[in-house]
Protein backbone atom coordinates (compact mmCIF):
# COMPACT_ATOMS: atom_id res chain seq x y z
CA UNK A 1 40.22 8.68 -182.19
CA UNK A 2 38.46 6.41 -184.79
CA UNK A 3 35.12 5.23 -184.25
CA UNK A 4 34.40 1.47 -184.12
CA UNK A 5 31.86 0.39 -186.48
CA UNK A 6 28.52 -0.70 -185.30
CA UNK A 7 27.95 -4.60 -185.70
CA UNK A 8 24.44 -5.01 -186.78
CA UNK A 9 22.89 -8.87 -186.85
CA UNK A 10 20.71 -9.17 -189.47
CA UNK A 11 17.18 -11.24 -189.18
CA UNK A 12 15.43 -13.24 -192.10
CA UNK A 13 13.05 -10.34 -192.41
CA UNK A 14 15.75 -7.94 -193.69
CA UNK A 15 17.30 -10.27 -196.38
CA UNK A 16 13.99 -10.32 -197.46
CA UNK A 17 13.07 -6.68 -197.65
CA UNK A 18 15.09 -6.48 -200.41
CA UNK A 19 12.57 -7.19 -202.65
CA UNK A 20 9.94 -6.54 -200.72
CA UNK A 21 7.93 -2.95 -202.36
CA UNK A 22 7.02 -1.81 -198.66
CA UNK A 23 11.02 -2.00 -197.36
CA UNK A 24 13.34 -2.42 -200.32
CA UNK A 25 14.40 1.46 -200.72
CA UNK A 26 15.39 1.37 -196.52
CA UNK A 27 16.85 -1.95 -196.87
CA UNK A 28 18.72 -1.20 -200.23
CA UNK A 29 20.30 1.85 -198.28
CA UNK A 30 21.07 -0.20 -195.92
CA UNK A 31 22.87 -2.65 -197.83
CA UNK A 32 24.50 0.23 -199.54
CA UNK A 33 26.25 1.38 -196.34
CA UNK A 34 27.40 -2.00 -195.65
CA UNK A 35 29.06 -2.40 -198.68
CA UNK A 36 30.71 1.24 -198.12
CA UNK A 37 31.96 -0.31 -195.24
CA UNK A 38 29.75 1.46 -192.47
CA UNK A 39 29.26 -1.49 -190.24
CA UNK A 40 30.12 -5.33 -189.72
CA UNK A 41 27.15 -7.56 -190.22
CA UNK A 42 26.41 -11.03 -187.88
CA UNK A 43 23.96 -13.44 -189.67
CA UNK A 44 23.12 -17.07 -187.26
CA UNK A 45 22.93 -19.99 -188.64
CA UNK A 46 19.46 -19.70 -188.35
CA UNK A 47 18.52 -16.84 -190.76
CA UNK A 48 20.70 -19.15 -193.07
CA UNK A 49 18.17 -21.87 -192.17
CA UNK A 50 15.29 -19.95 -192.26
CA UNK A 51 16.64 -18.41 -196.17
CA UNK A 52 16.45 -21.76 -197.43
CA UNK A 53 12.73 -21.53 -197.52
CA UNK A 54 12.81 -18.44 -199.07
CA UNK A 55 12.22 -17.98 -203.14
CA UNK A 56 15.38 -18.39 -205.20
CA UNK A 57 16.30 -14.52 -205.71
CA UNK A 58 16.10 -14.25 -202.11
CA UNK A 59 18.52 -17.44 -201.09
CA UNK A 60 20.90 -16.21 -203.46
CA UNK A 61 21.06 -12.35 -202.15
CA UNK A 62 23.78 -12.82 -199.52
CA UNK A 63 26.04 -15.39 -201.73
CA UNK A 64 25.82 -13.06 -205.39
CA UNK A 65 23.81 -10.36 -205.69
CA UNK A 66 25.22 -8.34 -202.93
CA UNK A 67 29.34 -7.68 -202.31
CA UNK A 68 29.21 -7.91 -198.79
CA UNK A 69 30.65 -10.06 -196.26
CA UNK A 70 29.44 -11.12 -192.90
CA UNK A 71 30.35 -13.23 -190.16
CA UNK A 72 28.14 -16.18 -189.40
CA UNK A 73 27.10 -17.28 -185.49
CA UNK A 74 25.81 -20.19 -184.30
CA UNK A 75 22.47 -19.90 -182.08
CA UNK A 76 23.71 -22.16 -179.12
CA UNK A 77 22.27 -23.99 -176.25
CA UNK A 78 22.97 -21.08 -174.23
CA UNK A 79 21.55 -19.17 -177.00
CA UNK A 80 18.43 -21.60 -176.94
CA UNK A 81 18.08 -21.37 -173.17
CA UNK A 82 17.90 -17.47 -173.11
CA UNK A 83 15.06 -17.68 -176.01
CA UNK A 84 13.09 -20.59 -173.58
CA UNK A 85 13.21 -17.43 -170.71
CA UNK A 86 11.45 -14.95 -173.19
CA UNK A 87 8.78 -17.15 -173.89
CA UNK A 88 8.55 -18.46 -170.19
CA UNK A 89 8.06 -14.61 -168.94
CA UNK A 90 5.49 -14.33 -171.76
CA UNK A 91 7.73 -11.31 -174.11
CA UNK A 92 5.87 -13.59 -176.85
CA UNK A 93 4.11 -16.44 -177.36
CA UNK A 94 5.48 -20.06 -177.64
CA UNK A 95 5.02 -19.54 -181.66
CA UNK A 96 7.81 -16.85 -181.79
CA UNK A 97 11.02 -19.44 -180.21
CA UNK A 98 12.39 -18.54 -183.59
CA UNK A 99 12.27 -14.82 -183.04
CA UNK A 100 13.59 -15.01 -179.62
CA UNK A 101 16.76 -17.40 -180.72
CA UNK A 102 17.53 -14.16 -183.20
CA UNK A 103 17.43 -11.58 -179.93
CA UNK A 104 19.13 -14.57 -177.59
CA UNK A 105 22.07 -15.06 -180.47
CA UNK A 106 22.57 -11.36 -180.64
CA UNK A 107 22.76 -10.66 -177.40
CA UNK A 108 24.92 -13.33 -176.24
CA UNK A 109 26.97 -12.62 -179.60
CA UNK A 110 27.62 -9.17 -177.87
CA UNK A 111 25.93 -7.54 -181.31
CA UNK A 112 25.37 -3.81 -181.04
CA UNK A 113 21.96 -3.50 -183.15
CA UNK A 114 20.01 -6.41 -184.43
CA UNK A 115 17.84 -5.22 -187.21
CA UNK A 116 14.04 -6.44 -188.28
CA UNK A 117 11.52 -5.55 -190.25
CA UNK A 118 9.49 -7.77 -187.63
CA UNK A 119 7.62 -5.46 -185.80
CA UNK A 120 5.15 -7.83 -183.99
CA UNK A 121 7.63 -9.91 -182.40
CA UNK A 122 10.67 -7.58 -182.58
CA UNK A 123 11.02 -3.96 -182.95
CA UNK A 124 8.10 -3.25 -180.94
CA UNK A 125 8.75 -0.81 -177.76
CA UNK A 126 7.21 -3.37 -175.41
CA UNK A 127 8.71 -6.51 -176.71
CA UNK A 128 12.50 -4.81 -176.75
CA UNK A 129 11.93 -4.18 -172.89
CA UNK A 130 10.63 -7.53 -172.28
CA UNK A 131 13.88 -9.26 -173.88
CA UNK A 132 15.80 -6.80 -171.90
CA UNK A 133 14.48 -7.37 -168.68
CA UNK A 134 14.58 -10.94 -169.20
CA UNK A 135 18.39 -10.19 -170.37
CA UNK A 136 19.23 -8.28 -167.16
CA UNK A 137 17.79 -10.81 -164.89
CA UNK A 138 19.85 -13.43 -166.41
CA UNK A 139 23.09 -11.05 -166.15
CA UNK A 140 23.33 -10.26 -170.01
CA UNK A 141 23.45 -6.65 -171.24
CA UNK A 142 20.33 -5.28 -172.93
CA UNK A 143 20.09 -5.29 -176.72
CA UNK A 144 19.38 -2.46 -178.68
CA UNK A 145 16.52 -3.95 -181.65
CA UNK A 146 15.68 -1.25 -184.58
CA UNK A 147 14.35 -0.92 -188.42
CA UNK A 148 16.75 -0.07 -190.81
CA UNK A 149 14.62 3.00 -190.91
CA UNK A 150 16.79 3.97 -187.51
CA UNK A 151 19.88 2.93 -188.47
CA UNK A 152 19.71 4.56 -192.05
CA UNK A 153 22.19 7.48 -192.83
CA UNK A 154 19.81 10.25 -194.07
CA UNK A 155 22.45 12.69 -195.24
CA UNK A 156 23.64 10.56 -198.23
CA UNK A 157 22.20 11.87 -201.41
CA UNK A 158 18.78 10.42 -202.17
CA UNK A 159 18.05 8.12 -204.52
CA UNK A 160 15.36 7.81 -207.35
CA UNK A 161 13.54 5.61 -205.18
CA UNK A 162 13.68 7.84 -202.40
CA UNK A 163 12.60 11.04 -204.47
CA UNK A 164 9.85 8.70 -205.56
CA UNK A 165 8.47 7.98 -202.21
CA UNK A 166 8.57 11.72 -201.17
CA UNK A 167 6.27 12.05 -204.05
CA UNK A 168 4.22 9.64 -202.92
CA UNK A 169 3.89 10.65 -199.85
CA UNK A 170 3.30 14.03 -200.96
CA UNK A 171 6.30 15.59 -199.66
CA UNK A 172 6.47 19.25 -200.61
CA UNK A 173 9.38 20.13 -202.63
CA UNK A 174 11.24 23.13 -201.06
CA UNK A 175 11.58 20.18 -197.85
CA UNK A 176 13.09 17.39 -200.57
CA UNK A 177 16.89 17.00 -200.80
């Protein structure tokens, strides 16, 4: 039996980890297996909102740099009430509405994973239980929030950049791929 692919939603954050020098090896692998076809990616209207205040390289990533194509959802009112319930049971603060309309649109999108390099407001083990106790007692399912650090495949042959972190990090050789 073939596996179904994993559909991953994508926040702001990881579009712009591309070029960012603490995430861009994770995120570039990441983008790698997409384009190898490993999973489907979801991107909300929103992220395409928020993008357009991003710098130029950035806004153009999804449309040119990268071959990869994603599906697009729209963060609606039901999606906007379900992000009003985070903030009313305190998950985060009333600052963070944006965050929560990325966990509300996955989760009401049905998304498997919905990846961030957020980890104040997102992938944070007390957050992710918050938005899924707030999911449950509004009958949705809970929704599984990671780093592309989790979702990585770490069996592919490394690349320069990764051989260069191990360095970095002082990795001792006989343990580097």
């Amino acid at each position: 039996m073939k596996e179904r692919k994993l559909i991953l939603y994508l926040d702001t954050s990881i579009i712009g980890g591309y070029y960012d020098d603490e995430f861009s090896a994770d995120t570039r692998q990441l983008f790698q297996e997409v384009a190898n076809g490993n999973y489907d990616i979801v991107i909300s209207d929103l992220t395409l909102k928020e993008l357009l205040k991003a710098p130029d390289k950035v806004k153009q990533l999804l449309n040119s740099t990268l071959s990869i194509s994603f599906k697009e959802v729209t963060a609606t009112e039901e999606c906007i009430e379900l992000a009003k319930e985070y903030l009313i049971e305190k998950v985060v603060g009333q600052t963070s509405l944006d965050d929560c309309i990325h966990i509300a649109t996955a989760t009401i999108n049905k998304i498997d994973i919905l990846v961030s390099w957020n980890f104040k407001h997102i992938v944070n083990v007390y957050r992710i239980r918050g938005y899924n106790s707030v999911n449950l007692k509004n009958g949705y399912s809970p929704i599984d929030i990671r780093s592309p650090k989790d979702i990585i495949n770490y069996e592919t042959p490394m690349s320069k950049t990764d051989t260069q972190r191990n360095d970095y990090l002082g990795v001792p050789s006989d343990l580097k791929k």
